[in-house]
PDB file of N, CA and C in Angstrom:
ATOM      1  N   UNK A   1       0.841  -1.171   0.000  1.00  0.00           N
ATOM      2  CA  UNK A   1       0.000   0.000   0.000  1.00  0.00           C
ATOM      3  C   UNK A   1       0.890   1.239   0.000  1.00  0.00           C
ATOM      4  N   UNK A   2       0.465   1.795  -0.714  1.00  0.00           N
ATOM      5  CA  UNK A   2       1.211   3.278  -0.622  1.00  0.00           C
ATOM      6  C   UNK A   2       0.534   4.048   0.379  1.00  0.00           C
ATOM      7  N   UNK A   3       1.644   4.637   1.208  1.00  0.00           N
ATOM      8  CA  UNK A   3       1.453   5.371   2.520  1.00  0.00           C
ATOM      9  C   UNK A   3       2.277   6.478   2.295  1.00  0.00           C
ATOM     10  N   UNK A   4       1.684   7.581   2.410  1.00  0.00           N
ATOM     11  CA  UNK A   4       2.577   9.100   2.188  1.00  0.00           C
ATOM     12  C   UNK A   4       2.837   9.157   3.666  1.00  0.00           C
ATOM     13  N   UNK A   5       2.683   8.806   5.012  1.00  0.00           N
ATOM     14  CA  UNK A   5       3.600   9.233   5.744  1.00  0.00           C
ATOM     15  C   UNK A   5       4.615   8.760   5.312  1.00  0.00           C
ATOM     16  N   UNK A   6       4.891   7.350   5.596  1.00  0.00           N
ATOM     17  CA  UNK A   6       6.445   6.858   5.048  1.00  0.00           C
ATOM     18  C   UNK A   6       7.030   7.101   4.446  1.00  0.00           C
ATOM     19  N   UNK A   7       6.881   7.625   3.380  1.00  0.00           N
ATOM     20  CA  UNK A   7       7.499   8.023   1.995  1.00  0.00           C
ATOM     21  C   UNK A   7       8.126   9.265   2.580  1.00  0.00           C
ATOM     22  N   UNK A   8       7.137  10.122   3.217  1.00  0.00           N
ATOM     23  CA  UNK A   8       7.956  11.351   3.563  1.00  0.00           C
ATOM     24  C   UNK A   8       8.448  11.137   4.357  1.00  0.00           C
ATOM     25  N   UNK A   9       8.652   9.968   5.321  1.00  0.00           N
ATOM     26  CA  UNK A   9       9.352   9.571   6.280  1.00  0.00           C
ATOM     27  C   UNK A   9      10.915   9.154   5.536  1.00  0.00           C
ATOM     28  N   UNK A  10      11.061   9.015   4.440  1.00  0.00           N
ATOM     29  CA  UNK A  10      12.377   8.561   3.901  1.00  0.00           C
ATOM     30  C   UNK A  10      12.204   7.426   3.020  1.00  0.00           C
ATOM     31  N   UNK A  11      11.333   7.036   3.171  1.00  0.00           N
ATOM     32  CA  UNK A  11      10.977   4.594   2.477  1.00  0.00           C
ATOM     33  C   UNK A  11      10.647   5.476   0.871  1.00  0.00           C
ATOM     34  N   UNK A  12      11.182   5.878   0.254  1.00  0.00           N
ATOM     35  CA  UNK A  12      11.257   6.550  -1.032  1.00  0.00           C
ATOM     36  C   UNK A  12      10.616   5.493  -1.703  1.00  0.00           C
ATOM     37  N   UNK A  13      10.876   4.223  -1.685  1.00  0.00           N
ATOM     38  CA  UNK A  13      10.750   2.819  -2.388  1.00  0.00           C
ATOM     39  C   UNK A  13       8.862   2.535  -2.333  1.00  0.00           C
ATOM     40  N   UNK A  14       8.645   2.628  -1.286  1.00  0.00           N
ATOM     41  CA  UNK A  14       7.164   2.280  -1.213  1.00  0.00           C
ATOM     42  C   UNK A  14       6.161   3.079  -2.416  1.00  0.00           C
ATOM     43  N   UNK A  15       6.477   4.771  -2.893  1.00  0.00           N
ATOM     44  CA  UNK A  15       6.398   4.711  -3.925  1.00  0.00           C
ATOM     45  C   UNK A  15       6.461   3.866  -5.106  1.00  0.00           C
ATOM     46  N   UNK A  16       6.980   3.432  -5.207  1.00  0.00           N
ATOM     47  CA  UNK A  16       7.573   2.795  -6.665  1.00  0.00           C
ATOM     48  C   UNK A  16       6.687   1.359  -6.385  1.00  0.00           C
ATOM     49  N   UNK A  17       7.206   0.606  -5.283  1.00  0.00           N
ATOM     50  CA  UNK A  17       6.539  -0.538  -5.443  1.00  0.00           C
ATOM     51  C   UNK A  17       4.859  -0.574  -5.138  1.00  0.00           C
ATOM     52  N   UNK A  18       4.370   0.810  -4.315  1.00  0.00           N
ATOM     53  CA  UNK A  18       2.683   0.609  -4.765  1.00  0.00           C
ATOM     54  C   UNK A  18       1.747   0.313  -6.183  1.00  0.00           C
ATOM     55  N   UNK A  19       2.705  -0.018  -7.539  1.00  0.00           N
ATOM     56  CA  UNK A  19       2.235  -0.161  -8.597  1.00  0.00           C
ATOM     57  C   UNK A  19       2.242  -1.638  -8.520  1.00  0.00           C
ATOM     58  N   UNK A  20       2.680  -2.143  -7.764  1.00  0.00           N
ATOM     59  CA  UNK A  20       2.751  -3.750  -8.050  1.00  0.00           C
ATOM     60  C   UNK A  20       2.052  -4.204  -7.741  1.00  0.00           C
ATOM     61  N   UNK A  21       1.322  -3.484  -6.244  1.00  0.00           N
ATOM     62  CA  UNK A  21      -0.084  -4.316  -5.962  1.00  0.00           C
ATOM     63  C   UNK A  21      -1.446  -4.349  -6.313  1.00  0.00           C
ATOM     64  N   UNK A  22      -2.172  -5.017  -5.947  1.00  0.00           N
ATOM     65  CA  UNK A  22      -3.066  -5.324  -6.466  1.00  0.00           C
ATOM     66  C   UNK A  22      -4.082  -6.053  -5.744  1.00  0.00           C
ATOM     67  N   UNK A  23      -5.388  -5.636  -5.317  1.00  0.00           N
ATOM     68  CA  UNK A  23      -6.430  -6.670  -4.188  1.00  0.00           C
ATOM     69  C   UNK A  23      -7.085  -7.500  -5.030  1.00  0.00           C
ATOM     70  N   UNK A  24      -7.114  -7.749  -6.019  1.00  0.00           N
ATOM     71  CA  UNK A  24      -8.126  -9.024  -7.051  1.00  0.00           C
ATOM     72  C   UNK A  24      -7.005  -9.226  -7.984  1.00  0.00           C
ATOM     73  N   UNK A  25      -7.528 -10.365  -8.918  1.00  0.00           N
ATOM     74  CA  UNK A  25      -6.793 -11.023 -10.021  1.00  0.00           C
ATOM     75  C   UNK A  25      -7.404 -10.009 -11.233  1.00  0.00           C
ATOM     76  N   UNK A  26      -8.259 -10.028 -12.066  1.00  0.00           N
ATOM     77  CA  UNK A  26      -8.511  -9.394 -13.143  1.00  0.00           C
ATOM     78  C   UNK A  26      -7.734  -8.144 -14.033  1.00  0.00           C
ATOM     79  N   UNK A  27      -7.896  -6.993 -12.443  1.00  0.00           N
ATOM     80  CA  UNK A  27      -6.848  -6.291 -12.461  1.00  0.00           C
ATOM     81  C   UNK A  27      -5.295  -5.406 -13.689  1.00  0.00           C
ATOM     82  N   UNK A  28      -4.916  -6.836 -12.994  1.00  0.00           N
ATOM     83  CA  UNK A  28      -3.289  -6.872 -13.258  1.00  0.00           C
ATOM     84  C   UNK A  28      -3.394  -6.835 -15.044  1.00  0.00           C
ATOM     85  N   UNK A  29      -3.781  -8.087 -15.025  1.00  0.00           N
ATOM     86  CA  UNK A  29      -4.021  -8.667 -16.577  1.00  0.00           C
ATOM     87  C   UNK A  29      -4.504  -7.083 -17.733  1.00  0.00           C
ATOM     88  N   UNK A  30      -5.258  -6.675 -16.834  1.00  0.00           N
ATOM     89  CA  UNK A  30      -5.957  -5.514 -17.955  1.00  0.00           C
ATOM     90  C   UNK A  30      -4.922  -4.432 -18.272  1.00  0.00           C
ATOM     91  N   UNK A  31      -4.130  -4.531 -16.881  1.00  0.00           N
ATOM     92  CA  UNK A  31      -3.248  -3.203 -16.842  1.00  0.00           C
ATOM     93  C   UNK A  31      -2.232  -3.418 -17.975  1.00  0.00           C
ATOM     94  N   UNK A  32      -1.385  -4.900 -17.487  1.00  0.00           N
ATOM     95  CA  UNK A  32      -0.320  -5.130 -18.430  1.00  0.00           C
ATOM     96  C   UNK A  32      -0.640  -5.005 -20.020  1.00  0.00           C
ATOM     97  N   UNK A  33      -2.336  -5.305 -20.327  1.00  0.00           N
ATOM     98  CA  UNK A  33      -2.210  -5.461 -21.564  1.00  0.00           C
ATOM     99  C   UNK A  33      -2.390  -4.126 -22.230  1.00  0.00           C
ATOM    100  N   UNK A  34      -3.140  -3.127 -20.922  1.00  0.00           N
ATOM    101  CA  UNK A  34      -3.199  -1.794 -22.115  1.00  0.00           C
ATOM    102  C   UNK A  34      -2.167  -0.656 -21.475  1.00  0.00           C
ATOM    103  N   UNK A  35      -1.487  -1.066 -20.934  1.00  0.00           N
ATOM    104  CA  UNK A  35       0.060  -0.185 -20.325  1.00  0.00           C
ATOM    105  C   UNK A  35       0.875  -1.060 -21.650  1.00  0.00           C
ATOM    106  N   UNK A  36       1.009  -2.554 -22.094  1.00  0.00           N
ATOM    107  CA  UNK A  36       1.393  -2.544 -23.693  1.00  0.00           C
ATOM    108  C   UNK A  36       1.105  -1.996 -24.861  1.00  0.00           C
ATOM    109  N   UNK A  37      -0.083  -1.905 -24.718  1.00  0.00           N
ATOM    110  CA  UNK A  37      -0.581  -1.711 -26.364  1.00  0.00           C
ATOM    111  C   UNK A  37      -0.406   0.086 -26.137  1.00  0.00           C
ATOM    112  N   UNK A  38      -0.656   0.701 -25.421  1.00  0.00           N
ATOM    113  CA  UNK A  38      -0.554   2.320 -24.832  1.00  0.00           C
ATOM    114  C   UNK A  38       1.643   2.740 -25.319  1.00  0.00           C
ATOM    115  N   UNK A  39       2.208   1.778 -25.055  1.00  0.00           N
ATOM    116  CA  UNK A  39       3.720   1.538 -25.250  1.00  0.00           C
ATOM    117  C   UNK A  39       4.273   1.357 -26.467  1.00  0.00           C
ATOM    118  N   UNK A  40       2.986   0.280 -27.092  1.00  0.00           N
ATOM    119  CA  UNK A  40       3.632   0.084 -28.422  1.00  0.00           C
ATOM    120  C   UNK A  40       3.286   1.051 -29.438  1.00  0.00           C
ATOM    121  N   UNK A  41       1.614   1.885 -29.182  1.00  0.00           N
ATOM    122  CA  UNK A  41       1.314   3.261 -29.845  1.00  0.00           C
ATOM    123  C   UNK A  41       2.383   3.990 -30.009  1.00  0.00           C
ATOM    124  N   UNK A  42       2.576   4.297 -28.101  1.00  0.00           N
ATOM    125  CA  UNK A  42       3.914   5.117 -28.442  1.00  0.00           C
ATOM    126  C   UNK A  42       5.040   5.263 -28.829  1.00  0.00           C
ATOM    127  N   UNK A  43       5.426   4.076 -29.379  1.00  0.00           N
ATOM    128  CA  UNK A  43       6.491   4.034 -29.671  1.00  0.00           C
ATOM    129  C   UNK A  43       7.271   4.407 -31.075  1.00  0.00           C
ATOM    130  N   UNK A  44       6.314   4.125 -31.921  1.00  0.00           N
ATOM    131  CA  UNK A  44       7.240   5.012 -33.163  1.00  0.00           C
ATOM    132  C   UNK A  44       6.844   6.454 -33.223  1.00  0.00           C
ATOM    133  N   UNK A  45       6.418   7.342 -32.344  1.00  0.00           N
ATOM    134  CA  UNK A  45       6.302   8.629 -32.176  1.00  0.00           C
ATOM    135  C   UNK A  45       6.904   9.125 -31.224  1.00  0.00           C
ATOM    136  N   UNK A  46       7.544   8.516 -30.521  1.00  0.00           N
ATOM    137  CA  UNK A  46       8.482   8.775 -29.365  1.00  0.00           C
ATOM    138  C   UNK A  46       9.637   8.505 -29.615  1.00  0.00           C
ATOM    139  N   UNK A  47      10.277   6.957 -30.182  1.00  0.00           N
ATOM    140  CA  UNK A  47      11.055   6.113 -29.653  1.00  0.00           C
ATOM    141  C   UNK A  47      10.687   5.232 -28.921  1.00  0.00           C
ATOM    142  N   UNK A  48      10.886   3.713 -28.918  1.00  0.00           N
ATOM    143  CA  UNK A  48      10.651   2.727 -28.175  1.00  0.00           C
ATOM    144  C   UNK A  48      11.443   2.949 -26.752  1.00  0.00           C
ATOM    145  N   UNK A  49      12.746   3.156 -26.872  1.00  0.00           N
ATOM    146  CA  UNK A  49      13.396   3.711 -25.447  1.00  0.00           C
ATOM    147  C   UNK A  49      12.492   4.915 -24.581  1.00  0.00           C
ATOM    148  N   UNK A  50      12.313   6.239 -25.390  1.00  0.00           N
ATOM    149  CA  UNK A  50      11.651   7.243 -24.206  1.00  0.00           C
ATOM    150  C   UNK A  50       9.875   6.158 -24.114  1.00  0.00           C
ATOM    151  N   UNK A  51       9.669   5.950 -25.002  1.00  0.00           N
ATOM    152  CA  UNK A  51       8.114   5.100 -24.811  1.00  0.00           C
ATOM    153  C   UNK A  51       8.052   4.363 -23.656  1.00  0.00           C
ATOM    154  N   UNK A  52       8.837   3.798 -23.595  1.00  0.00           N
ATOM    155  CA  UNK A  52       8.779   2.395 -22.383  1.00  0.00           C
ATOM    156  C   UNK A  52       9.536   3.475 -21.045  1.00  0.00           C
ATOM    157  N   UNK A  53      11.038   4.195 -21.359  1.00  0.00           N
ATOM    158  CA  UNK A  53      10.795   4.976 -20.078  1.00  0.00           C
ATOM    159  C   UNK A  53       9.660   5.716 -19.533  1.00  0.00           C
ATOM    160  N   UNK A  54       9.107   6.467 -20.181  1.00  0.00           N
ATOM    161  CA  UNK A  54       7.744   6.915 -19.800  1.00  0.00           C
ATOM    162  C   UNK A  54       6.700   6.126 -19.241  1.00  0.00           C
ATOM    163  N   UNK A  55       6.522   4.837 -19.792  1.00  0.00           N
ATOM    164  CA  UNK A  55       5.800   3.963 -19.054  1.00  0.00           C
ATOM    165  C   UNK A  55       6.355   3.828 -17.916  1.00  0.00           C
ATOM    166  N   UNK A  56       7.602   3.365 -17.941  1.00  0.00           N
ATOM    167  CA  UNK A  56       7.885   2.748 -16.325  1.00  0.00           C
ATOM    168  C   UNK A  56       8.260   3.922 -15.410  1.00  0.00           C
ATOM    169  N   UNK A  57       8.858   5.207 -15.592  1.00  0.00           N
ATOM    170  CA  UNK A  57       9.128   6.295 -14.780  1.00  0.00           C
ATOM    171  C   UNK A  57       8.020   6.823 -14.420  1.00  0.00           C
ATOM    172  N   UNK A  58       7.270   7.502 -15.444  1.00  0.00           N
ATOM    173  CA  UNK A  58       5.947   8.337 -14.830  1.00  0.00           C
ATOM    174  C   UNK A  58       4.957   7.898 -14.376  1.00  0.00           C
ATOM    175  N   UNK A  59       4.325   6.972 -13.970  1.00  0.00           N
ATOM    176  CA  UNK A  59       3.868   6.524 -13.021  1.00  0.00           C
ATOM    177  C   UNK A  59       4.271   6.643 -11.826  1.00  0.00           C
ATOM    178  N   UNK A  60       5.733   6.312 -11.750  1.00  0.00           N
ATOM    179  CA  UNK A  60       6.570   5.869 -10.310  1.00  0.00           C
ATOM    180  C   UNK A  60       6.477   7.252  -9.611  1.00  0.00           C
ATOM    181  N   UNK A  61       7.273   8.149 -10.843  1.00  0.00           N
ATOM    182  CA  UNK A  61       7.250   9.879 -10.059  1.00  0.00           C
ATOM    183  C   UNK A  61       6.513  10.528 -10.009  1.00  0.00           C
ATOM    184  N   UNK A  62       4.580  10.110 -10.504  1.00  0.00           N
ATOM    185  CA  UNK A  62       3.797  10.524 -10.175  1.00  0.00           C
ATOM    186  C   UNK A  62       3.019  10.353  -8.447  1.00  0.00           C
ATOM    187  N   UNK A  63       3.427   8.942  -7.858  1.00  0.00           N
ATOM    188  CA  UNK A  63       3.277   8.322  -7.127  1.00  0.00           C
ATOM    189  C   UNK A  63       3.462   9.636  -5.659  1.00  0.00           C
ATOM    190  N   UNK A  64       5.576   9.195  -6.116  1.00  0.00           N
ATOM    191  CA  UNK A  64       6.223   9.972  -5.357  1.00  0.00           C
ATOM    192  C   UNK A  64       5.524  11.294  -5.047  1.00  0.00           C
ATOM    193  N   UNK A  65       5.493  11.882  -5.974  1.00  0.00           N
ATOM    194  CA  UNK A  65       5.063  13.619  -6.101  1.00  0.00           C
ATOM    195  C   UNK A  65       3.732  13.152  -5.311  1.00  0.00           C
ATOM    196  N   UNK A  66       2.943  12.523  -5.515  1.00  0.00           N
ATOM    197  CA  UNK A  66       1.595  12.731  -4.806  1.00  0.00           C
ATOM    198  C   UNK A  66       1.859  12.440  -3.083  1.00  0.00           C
ATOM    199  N   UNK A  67       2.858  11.282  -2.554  1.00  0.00           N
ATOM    200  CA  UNK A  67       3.333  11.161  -1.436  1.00  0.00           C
ATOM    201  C   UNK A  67       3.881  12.287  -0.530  1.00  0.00           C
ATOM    202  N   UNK A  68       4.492  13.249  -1.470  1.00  0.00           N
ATOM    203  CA  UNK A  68       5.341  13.852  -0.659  1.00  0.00           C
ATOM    204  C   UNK A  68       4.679  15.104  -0.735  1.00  0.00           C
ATOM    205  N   UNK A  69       3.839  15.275  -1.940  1.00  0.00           N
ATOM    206  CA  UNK A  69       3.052  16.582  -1.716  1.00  0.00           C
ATOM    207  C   UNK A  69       1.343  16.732  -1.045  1.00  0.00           C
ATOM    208  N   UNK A  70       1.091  15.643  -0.787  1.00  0.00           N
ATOM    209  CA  UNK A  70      -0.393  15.155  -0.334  1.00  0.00           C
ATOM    210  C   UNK A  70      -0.001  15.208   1.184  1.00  0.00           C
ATOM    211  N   UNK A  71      -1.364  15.031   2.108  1.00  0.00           N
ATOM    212  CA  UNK A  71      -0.952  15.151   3.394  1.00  0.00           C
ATOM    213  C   UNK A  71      -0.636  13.292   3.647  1.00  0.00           C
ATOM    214  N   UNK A  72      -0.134  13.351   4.641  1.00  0.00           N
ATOM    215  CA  UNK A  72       0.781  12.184   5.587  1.00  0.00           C
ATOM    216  C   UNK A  72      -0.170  10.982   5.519  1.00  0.00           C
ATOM    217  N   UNK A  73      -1.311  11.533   5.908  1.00  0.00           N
ATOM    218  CA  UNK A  73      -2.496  10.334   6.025  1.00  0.00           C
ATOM    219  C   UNK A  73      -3.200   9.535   4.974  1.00  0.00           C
ATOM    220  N   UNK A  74      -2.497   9.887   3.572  1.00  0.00           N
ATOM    221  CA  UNK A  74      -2.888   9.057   2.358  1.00  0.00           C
ATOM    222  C   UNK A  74      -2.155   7.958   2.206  1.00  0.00           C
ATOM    223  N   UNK A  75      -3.297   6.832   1.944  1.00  0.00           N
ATOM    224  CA  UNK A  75      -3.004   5.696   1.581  1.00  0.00           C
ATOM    225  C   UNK A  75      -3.293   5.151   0.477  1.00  0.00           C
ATOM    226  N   UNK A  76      -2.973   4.088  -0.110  1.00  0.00           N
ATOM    227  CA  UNK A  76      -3.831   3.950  -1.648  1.00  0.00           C
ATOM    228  C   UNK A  76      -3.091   2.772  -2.211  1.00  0.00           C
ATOM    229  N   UNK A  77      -4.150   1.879  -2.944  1.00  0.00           N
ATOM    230  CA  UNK A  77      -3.325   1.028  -3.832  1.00  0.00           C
ATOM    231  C   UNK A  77      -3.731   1.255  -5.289  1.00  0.00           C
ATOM    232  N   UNK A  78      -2.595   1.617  -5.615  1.00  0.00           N
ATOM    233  CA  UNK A  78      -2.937   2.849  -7.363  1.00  0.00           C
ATOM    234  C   UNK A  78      -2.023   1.621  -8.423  1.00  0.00           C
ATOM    235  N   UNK A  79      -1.678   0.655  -8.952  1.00  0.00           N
ATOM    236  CA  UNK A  79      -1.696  -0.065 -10.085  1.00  0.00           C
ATOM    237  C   UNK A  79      -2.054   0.580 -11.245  1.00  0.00           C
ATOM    238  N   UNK A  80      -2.820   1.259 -11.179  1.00  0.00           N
ATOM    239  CA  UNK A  80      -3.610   1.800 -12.622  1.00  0.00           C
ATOM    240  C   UNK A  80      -2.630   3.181 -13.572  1.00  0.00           C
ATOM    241  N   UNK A  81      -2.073   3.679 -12.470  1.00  0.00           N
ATOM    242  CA  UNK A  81      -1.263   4.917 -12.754  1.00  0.00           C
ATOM    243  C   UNK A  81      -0.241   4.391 -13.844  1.00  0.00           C
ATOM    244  N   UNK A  82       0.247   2.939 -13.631  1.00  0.00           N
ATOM    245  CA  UNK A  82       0.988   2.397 -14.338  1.00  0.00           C
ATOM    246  C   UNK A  82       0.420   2.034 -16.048  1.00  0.00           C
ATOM    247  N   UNK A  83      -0.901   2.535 -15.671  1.00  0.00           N
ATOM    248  CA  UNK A  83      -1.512   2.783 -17.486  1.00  0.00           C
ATOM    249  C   UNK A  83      -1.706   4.341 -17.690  1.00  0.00           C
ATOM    250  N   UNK A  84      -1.259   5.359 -16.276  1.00  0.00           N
ATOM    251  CA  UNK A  84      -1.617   6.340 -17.113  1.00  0.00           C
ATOM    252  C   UNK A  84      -0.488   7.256 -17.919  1.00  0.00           C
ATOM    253  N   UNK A  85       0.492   6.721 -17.340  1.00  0.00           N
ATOM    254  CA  UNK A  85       1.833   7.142 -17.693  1.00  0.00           C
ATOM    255  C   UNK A  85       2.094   6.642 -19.565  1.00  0.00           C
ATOM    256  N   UNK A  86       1.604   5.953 -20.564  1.00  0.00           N
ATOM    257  CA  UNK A  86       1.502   5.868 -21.651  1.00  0.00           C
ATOM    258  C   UNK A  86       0.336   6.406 -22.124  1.00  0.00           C
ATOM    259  N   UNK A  87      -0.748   6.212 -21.544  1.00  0.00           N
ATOM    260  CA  UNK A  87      -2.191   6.486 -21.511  1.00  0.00           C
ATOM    261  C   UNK A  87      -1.722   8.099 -22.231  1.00  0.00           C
ATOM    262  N   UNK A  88      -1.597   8.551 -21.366  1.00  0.00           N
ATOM    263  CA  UNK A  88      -1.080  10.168 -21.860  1.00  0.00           C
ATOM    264  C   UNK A  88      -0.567  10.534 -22.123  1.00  0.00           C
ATOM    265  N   UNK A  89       0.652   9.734 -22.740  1.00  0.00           N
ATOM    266  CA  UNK A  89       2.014   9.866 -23.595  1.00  0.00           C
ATOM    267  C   UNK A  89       1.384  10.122 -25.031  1.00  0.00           C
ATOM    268  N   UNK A  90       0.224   9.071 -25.429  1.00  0.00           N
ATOM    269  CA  UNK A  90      -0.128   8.574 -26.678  1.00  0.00           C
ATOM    270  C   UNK A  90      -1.746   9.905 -26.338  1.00  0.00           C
ATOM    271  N   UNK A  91      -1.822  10.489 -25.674  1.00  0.00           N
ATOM    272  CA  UNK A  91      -2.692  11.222 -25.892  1.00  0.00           C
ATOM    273  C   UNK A  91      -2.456  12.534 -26.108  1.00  0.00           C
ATOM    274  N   UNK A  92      -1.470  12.907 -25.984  1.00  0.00           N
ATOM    275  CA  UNK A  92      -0.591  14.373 -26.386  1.00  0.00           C
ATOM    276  C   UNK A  92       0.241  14.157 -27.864  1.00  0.00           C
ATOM    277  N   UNK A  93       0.332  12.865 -28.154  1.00  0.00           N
ATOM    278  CA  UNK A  93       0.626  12.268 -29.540  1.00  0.00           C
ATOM    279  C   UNK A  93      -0.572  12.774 -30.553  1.00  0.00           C
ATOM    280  N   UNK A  94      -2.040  12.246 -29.701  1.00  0.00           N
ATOM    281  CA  UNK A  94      -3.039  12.022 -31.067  1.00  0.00           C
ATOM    282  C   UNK A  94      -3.212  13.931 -30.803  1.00  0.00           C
ATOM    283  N   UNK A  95      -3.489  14.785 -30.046  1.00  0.00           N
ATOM    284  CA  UNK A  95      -3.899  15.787 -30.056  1.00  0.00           C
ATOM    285  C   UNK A  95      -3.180  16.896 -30.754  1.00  0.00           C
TER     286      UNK A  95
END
């Protein structure tokens, strides 16, 4: 679970790894497949390298930024962020 006290407590990491979890099965499956297909859009309009960094960074440092700038008492299990980080790569593409 992502916990913004901790994070601002120093556990920098709990960011990053709140994308991994997940409370049901269905989930996961949906994410991986349209955090891919969102990757592979982006990718000949980006680069496959910044495409896939963007997938895997902006999520993570969106996380962070919300931890450290939100108050202490937020918790959350956010997985999904990890589709929005292409999600909106490929939407500043089509616009």
């Amino acid at each position: 679970m992502l916990d913004a006290q901790r994070v601002q407590a120093g556990q920098w990491w709990r960011a990053w790894t709140a994308l991994t979890l997940h409370l049901d099965g269905p989930p996961p499956a949906a994410n991986l497949v349209a955090g891919a297909w969102f990757g592979y859009l982006a990718g000949p309009a980006d680069g496959r390298g910044t495409a896939w960094l963007l997938t895997v960074m902006g999520p993570r440092l969106a996380n962070h930024a919300r931890s450290l700038l939100g108050p202490p008492e937020h918790q959350a299990v956010v997985p999904r962020r990890g589709v929005c980080g292409p999600g909106g790569d490929v939407g500043l593409l089509v616009a």
